[in-house]
PDB file of N, CA and C in Angstrom:
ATOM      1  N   UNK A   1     131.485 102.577 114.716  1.00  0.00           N
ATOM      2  CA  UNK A   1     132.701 103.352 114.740  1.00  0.00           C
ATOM      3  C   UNK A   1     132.826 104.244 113.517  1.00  0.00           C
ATOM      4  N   UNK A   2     132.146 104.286 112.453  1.00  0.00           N
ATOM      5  CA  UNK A   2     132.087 104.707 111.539  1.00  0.00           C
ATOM      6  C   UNK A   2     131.993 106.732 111.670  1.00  0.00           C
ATOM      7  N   UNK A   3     131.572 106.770 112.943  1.00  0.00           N
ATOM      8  CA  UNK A   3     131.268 108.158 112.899  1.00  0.00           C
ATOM      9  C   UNK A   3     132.883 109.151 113.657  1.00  0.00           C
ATOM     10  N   UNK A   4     133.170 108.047 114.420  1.00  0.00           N
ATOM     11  CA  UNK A   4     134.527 108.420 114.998  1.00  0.00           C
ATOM     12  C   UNK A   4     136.044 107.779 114.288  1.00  0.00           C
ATOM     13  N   UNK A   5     137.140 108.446 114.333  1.00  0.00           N
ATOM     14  CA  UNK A   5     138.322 108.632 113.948  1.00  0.00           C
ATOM     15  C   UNK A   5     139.258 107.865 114.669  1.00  0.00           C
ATOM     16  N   UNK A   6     140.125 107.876 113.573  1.00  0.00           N
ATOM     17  CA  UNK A   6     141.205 107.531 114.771  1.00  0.00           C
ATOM     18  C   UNK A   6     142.731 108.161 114.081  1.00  0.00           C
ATOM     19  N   UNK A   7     143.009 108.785 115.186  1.00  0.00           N
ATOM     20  CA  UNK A   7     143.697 110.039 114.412  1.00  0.00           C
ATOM     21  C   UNK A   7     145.429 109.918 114.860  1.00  0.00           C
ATOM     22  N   UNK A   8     146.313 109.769 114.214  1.00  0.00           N
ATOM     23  CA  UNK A   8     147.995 109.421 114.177  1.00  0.00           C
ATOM     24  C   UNK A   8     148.430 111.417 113.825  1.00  0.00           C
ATOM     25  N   UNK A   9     148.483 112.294 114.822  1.00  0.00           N
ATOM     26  CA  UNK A   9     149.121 113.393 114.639  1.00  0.00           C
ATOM     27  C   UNK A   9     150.277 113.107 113.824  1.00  0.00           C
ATOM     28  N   UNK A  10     151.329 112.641 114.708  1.00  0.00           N
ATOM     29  CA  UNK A  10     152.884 112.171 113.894  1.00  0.00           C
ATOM     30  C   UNK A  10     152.784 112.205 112.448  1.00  0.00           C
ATOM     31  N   UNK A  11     151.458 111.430 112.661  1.00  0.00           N
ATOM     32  CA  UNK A  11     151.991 110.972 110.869  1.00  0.00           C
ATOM     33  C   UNK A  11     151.011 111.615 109.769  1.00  0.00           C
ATOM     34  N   UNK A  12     150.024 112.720 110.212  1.00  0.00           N
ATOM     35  CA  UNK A  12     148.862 113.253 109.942  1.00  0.00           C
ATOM     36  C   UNK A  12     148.281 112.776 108.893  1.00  0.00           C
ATOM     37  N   UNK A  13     147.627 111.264 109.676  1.00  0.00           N
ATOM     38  CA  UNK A  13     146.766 110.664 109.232  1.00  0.00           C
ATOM     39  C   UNK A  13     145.649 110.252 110.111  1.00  0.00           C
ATOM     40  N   UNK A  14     144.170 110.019 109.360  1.00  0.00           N
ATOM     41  CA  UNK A  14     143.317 109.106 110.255  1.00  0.00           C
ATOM     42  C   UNK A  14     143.027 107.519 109.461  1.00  0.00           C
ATOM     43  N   UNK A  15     142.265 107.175 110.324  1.00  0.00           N
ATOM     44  CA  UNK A  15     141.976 105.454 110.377  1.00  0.00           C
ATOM     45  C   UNK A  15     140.575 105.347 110.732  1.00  0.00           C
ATOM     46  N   UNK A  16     139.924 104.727 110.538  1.00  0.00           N
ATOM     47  CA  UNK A  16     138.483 104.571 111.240  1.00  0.00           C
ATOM     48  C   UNK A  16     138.610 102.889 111.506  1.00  0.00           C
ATOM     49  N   UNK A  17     139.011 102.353 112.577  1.00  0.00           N
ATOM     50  CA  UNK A  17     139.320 101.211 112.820  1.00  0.00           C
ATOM     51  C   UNK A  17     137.443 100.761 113.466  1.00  0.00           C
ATOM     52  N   UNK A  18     137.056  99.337 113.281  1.00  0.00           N
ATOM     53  CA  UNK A  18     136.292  98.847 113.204  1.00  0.00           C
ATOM     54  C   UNK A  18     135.712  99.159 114.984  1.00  0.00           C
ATOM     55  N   UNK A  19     137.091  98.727 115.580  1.00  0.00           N
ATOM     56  CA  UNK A  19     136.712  99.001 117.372  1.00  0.00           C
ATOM     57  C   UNK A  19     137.649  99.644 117.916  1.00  0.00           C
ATOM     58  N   UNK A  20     137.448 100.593 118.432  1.00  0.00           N
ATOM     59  CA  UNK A  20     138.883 101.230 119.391  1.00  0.00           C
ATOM     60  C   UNK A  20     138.184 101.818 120.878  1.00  0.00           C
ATOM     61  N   UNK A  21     139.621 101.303 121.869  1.00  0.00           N
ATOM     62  CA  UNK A  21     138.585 101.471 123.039  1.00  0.00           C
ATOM     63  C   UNK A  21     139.588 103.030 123.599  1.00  0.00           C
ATOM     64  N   UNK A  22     139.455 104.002 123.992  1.00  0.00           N
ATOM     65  CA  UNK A  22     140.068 105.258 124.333  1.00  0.00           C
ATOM     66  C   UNK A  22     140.833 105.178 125.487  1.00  0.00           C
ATOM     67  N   UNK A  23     141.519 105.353 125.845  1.00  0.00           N
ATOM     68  CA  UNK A  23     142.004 105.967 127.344  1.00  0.00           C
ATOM     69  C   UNK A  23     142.620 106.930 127.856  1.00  0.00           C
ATOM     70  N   UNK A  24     141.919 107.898 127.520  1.00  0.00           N
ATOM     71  CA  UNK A  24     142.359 109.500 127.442  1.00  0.00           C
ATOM     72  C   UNK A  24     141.191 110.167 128.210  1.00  0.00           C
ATOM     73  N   UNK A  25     140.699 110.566 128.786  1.00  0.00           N
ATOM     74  CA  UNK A  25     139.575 111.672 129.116  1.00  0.00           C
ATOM     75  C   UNK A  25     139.647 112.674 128.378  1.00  0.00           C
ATOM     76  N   UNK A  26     141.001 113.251 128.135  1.00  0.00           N
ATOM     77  CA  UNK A  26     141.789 114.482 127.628  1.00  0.00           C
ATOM     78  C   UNK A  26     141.169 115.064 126.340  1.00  0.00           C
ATOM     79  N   UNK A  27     140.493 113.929 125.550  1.00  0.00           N
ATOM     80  CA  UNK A  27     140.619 114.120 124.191  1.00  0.00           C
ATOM     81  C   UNK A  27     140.094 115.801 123.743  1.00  0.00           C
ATOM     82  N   UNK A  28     140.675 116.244 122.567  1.00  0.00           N
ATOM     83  CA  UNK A  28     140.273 117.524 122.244  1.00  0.00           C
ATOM     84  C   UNK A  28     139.329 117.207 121.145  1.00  0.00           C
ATOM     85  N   UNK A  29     139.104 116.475 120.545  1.00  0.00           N
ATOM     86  CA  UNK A  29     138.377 116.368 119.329  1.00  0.00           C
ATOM     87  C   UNK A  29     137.104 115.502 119.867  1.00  0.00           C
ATOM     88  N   UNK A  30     135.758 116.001 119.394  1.00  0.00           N
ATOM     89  CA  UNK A  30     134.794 114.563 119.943  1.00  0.00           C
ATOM     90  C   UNK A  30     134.422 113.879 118.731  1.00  0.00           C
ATOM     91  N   UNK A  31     135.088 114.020 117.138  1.00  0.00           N
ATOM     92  CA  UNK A  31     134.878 113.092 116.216  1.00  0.00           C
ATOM     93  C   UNK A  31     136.163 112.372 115.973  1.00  0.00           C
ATOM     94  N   UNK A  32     137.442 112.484 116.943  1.00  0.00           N
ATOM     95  CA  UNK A  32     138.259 111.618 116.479  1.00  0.00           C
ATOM     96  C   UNK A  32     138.870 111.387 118.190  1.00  0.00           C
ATOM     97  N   UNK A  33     139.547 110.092 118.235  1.00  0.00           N
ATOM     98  CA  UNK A  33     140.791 109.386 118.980  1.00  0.00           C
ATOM     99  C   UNK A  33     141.818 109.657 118.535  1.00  0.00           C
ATOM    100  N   UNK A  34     142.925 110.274 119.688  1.00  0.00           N
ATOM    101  CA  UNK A  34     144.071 109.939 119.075  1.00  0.00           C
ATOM    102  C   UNK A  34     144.958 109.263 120.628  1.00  0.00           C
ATOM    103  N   UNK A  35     144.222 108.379 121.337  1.00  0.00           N
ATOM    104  CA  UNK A  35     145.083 107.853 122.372  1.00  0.00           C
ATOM    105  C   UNK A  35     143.896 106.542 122.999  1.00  0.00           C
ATOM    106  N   UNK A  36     144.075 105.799 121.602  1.00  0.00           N
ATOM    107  CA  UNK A  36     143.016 104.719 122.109  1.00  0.00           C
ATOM    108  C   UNK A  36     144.444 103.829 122.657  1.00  0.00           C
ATOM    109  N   UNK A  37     143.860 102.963 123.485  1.00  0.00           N
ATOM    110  CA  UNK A  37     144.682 101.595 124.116  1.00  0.00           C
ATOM    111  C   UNK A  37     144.456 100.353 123.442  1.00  0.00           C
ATOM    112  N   UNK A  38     143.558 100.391 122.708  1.00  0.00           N
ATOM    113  CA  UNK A  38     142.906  99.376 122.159  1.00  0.00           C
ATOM    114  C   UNK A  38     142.270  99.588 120.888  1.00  0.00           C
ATOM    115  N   UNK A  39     142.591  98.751 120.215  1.00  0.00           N
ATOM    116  CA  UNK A  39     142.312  98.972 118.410  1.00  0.00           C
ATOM    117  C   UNK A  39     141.754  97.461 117.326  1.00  0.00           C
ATOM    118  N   UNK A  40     140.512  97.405 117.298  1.00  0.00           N
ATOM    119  CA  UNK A  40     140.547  95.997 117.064  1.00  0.00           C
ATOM    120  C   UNK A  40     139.897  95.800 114.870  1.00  0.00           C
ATOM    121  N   UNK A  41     140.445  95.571 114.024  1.00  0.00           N
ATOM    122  CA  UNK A  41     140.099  95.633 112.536  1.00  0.00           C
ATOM    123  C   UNK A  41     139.220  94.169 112.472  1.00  0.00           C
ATOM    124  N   UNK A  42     138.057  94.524 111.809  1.00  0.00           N
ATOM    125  CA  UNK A  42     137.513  93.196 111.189  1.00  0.00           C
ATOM    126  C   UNK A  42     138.305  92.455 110.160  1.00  0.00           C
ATOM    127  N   UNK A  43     138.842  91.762 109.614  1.00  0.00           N
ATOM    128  CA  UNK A  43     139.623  91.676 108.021  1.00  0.00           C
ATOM    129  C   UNK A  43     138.299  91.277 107.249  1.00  0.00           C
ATOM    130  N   UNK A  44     138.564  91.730 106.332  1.00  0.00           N
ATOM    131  CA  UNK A  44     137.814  91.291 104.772  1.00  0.00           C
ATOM    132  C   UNK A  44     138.760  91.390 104.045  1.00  0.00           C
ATOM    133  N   UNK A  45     138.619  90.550 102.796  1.00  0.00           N
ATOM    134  CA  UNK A  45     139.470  90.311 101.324  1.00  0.00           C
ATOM    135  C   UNK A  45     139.926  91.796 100.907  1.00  0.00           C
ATOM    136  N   UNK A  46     139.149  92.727 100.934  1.00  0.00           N
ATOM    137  CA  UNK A  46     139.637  93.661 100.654  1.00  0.00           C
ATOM    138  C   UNK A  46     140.684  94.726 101.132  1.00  0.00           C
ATOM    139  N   UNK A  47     140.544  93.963 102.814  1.00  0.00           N
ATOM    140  CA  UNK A  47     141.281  95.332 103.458  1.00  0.00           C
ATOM    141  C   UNK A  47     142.333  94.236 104.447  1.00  0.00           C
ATOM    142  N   UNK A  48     142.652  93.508 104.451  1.00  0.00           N
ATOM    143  CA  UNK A  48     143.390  92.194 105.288  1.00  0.00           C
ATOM    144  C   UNK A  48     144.964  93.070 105.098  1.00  0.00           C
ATOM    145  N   UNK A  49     145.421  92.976 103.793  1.00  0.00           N
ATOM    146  CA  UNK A  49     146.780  93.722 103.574  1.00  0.00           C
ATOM    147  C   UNK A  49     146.966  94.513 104.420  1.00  0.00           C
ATOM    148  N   UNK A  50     146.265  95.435 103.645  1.00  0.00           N
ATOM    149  CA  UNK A  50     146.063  97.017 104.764  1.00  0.00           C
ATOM    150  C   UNK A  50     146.132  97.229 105.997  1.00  0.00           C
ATOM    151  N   UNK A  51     145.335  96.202 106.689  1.00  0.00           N
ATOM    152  CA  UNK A  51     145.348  96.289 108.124  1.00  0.00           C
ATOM    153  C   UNK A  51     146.340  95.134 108.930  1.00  0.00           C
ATOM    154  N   UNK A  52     146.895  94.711 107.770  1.00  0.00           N
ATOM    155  CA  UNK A  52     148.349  93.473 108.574  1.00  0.00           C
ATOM    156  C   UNK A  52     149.319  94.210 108.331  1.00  0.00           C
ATOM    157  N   UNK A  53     149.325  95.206 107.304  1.00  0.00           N
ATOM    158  CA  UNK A  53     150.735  95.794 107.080  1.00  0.00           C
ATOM    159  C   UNK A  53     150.960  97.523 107.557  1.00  0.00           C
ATOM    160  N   UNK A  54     149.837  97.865 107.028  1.00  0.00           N
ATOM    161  CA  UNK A  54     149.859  99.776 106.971  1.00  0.00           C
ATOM    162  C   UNK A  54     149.495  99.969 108.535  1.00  0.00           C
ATOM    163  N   UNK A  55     148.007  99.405 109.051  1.00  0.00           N
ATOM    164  CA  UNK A  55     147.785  99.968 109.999  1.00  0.00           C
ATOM    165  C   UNK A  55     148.522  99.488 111.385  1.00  0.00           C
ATOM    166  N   UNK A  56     148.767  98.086 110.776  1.00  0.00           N
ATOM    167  CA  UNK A  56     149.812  97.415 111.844  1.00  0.00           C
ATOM    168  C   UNK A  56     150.874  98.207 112.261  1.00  0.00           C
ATOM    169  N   UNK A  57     151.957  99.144 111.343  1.00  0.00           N
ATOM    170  CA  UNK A  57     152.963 100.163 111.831  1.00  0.00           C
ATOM    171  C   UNK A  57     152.484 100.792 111.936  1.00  0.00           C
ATOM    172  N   UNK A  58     151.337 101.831 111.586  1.00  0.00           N
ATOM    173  CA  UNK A  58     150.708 103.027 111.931  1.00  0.00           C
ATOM    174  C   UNK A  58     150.245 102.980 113.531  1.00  0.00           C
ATOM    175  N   UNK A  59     149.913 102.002 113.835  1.00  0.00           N
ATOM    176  CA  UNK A  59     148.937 101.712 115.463  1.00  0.00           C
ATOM    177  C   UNK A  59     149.915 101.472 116.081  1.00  0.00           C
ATOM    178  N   UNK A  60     150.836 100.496 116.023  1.00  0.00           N
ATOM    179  CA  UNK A  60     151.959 100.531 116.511  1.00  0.00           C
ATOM    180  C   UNK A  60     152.965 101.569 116.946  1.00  0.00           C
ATOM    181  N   UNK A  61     152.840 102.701 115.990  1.00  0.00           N
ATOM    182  CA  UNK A  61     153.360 103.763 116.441  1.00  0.00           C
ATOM    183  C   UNK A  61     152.544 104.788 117.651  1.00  0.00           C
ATOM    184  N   UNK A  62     151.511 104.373 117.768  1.00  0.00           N
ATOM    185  CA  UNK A  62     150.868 105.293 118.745  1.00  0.00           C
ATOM    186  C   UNK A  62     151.100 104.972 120.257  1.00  0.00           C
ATOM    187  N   UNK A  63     151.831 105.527 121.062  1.00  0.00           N
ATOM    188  CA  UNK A  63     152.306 104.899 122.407  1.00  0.00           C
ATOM    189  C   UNK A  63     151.242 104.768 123.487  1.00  0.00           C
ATOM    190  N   UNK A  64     150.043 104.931 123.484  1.00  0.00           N
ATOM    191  CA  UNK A  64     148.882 104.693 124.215  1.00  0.00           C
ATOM    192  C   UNK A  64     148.434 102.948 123.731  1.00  0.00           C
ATOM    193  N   UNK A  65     148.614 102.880 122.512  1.00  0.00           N
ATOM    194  CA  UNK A  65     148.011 101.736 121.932  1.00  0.00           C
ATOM    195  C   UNK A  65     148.620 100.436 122.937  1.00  0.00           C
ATOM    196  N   UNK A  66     147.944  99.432 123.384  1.00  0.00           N
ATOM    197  CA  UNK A  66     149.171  98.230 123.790  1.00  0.00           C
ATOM    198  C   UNK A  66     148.358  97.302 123.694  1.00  0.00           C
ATOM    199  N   UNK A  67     147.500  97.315 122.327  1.00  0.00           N
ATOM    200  CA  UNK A  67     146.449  95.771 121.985  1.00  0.00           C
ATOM    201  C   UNK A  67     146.238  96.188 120.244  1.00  0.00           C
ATOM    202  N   UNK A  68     146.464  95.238 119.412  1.00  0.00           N
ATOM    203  CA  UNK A  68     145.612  95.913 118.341  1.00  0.00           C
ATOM    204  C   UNK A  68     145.280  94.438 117.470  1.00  0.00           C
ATOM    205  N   UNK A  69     144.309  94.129 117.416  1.00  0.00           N
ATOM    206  CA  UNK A  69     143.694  92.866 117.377  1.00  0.00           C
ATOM    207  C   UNK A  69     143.431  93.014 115.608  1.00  0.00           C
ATOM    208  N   UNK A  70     143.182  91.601 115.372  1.00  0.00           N
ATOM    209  CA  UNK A  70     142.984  91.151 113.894  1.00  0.00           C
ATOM    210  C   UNK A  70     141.794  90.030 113.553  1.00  0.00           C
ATOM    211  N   UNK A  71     140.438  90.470 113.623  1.00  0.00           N
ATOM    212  CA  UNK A  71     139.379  89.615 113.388  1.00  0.00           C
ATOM    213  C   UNK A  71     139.619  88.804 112.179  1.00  0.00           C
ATOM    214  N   UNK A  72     139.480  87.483 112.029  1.00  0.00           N
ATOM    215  CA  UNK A  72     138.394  86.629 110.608  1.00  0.00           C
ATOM    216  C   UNK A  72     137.453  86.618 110.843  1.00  0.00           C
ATOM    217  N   UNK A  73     136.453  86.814 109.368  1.00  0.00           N
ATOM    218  CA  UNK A  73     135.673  86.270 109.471  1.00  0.00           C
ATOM    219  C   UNK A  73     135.392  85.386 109.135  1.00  0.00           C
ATOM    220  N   UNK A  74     135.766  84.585 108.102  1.00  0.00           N
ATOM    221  CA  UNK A  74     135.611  83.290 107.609  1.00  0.00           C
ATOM    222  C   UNK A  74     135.978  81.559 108.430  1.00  0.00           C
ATOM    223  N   UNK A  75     136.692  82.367 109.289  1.00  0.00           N
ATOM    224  CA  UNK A  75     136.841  81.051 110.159  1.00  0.00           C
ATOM    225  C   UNK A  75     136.948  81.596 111.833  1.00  0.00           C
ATOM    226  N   UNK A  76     137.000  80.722 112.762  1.00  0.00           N
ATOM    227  CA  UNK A  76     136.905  81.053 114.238  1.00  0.00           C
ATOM    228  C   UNK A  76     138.777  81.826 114.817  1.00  0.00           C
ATOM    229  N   UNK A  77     139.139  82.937 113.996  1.00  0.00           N
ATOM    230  CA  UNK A  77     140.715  82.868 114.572  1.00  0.00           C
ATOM    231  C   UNK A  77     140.876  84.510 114.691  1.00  0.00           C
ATOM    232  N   UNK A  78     141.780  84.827 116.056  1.00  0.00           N
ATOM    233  CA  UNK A  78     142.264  86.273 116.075  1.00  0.00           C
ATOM    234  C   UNK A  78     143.467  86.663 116.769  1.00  0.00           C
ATOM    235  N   UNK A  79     143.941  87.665 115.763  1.00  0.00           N
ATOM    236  CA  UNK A  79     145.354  87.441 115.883  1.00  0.00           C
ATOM    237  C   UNK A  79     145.475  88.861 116.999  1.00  0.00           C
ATOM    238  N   UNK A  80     146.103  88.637 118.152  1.00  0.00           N
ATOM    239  CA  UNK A  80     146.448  89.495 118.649  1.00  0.00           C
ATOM    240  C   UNK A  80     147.638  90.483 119.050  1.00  0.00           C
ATOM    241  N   UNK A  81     147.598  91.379 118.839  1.00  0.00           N
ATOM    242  CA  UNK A  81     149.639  92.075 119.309  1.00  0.00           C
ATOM    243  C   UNK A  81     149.701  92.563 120.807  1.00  0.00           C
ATOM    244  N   UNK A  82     150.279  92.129 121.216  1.00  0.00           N
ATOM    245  CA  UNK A  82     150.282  93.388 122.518  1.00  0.00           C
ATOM    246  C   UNK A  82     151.656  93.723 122.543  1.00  0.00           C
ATOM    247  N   UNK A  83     151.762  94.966 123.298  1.00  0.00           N
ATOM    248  CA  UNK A  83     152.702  95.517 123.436  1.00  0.00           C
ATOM    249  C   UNK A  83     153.626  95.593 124.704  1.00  0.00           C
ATOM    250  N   UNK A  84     154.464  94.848 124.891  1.00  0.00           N
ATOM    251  CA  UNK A  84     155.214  94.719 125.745  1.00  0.00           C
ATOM    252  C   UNK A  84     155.376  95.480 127.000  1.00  0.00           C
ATOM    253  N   UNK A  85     155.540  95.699 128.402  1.00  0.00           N
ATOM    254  CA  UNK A  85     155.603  96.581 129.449  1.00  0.00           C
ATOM    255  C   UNK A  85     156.680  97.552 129.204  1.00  0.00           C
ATOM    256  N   UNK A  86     158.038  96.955 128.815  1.00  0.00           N
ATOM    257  CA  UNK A  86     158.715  98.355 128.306  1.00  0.00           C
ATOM    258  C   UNK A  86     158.604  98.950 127.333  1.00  0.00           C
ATOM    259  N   UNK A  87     157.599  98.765 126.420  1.00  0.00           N
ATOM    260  CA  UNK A  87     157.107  99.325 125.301  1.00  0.00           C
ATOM    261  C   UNK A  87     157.783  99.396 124.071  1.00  0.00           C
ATOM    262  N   UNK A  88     159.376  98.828 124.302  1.00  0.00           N
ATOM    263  CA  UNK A  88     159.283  98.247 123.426  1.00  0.00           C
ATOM    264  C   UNK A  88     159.534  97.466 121.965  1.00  0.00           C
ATOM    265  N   UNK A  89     158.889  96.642 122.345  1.00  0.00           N
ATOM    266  CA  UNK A  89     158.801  95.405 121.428  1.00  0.00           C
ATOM    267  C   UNK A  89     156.664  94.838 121.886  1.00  0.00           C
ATOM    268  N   UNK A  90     156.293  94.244 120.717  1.00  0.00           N
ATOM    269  CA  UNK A  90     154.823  93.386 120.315  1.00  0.00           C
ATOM    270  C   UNK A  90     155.133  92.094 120.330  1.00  0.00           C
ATOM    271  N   UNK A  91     154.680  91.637 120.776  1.00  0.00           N
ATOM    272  CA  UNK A  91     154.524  89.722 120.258  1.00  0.00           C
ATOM    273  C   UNK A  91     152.732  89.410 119.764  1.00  0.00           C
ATOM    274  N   UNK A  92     152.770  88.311 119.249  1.00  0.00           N
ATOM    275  CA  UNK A  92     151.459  88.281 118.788  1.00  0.00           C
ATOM    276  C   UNK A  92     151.203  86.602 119.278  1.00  0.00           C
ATOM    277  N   UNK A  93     149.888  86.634 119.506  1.00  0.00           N
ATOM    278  CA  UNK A  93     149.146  85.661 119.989  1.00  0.00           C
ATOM    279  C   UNK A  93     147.978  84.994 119.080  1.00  0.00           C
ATOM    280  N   UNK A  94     147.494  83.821 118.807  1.00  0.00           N
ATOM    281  CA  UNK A  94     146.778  83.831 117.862  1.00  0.00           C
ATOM    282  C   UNK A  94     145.547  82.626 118.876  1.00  0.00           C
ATOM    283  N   UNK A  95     144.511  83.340 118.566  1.00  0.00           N
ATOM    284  CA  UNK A  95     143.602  82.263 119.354  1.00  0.00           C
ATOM    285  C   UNK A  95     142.360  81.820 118.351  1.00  0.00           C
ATOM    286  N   UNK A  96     142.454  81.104 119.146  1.00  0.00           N
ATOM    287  CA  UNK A  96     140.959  80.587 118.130  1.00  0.00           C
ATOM    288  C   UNK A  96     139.886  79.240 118.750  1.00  0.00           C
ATOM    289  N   UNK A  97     138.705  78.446 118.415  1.00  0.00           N
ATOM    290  CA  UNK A  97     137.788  78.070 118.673  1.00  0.00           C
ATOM    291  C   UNK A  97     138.089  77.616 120.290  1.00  0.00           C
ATOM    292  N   UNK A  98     137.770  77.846 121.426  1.00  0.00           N
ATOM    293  CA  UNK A  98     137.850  77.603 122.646  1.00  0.00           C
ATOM    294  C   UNK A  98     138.628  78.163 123.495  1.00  0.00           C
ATOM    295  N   UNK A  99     139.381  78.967 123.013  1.00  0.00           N
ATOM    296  CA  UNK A  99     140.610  79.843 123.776  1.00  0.00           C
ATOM    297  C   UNK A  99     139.334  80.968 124.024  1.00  0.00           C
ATOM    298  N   UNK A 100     140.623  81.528 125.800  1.00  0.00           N
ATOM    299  CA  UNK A 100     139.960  82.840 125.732  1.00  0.00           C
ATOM    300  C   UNK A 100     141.037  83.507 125.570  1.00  0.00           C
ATOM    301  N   UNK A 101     140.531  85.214 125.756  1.00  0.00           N
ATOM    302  CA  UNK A 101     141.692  86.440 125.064  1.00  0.00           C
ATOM    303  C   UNK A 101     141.813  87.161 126.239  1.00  0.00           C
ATOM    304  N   UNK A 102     142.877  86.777 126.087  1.00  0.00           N
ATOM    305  CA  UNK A 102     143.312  88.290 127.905  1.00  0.00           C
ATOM    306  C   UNK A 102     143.104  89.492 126.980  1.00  0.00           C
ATOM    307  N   UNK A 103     142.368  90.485 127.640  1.00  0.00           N
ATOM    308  CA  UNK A 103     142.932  91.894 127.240  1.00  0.00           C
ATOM    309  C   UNK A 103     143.511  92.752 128.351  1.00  0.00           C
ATOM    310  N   UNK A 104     144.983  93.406 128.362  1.00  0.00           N
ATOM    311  CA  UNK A 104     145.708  94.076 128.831  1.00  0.00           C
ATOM    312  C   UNK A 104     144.941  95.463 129.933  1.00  0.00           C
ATOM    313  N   UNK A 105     144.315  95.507 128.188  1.00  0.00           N
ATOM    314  CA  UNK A 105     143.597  97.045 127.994  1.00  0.00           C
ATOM    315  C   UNK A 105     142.939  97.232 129.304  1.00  0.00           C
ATOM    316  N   UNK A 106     141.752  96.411 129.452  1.00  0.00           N
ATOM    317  CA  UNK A 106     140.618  96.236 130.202  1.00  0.00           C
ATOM    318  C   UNK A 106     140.324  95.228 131.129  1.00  0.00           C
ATOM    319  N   UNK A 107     141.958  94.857 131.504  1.00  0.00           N
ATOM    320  CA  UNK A 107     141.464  93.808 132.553  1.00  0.00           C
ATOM    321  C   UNK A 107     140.811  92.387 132.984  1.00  0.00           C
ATOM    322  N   UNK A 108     140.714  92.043 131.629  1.00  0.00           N
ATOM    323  CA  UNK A 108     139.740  91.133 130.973  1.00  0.00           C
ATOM    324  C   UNK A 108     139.870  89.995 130.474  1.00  0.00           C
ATOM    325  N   UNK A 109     138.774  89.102 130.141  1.00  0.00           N
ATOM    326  CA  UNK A 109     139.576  88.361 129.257  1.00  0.00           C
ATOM    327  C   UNK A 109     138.174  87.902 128.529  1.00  0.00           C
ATOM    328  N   UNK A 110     138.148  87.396 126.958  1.00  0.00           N
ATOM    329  CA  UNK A 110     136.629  87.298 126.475  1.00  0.00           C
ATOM    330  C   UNK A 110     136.689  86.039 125.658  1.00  0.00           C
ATOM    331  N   UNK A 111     135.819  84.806 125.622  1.00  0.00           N
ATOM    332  CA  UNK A 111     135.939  83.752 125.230  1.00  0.00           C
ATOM    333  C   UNK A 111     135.979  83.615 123.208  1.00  0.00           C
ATOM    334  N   UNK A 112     136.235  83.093 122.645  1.00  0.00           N
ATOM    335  CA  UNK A 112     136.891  83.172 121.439  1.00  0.00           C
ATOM    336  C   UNK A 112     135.291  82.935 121.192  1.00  0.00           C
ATOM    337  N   UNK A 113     134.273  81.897 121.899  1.00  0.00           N
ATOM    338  CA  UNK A 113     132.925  81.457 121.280  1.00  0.00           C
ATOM    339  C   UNK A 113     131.950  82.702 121.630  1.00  0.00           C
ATOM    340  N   UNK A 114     132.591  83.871 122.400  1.00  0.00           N
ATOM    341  CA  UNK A 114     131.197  84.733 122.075  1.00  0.00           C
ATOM    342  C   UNK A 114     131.693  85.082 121.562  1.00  0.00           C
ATOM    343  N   UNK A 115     133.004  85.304 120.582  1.00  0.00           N
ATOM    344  CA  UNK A 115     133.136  86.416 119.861  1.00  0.00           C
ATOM    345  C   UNK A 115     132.563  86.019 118.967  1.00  0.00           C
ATOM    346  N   UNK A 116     132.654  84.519 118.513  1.00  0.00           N
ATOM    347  CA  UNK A 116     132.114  83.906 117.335  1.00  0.00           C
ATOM    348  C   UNK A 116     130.525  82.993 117.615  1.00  0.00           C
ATOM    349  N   UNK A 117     130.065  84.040 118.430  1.00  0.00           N
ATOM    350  CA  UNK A 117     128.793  82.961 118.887  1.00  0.00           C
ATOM    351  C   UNK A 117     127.824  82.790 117.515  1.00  0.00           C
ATOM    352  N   UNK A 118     126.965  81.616 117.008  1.00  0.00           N
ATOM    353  CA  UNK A 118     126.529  81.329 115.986  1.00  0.00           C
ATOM    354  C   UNK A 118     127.565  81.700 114.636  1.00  0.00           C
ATOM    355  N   UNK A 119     128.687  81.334 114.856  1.00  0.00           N
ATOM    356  CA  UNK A 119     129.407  81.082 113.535  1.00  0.00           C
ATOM    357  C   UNK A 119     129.389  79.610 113.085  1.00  0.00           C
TER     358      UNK A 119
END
C-alpha cells in the first residue's frame, strides 16, 4: 500500500493506511483513494496513538468508509469499528485467538488464525 494514498478532501489530508479496500470505480486519481469502504492499520509502538486517535476521526469522517480495523502485532487481537446502517454512530468489536471477523465490506468473514497463522 505504500505506493497508494488515501486521501480525506474535507480535510485536505492523506493517510497511507496499511490496507484499504476501494469501492468507487469513479476514482479520479490512480495514486490515491478517496472512497475506500474498508481501512485496516497494522499498530506498532510507534504509530498505535495515531491510528486509535487521529486516523480513527479522520476515517471516520469519510462516508464510504463502514470498517476500519486495528491490527496487533504482539499478541493474537483486532479491534474492529463498523459503522452502523444509518451511518450514524460505530461500535467496536474486538476479536481475537479463534473468533472469526464478519466483514460488512465484502461479505465475508476471515478467521482470527489466518490472520495470525504462525504467530
Amino acid at each position: 500500500m505504500s505506493d497508494v494514498k488515501l486521501k480525506i478532501a474535507h480535510r485536505k489530508t492523506y493517510y497511507y493506511p496499511d490496507i484499504m479496500l476501494g469501492c468507487n470505480r469513479d476514482e479520479d486519481d490512480e495514486n490515491a483513494l478517496s472512497n475506500p469502504c474498508l481501512v485496516i492499520e497494522i499498530l506498532s509502538d510507534s504509530t498505535a496513538t495515531t491510528d486509535r486517535r487521529e486516523k480513527l476521526v479522520a476515517y471516520q469522517s469519510i462516508p464510504s468508509v463502514r470498517e476500519y480495523c486495528l491490527v496487533t502485532q504482539d499478541n493474537c487481537r483486532i479491534e474492529k469499528y463498523t459503522r452502523t446502517e444509518d451511518s450514524n454512530t460505530w461500535y467496536l468489536d474486538i476479536y481475537e485467538s479463534g473468533d472469526n471477523i464478519p466483514f460488512v465490506c465484502i461479505d465475508n468473514t476471515i478467521a482470527m488464525d489466518a490472520v495470525y497463522q504462525g504467530f
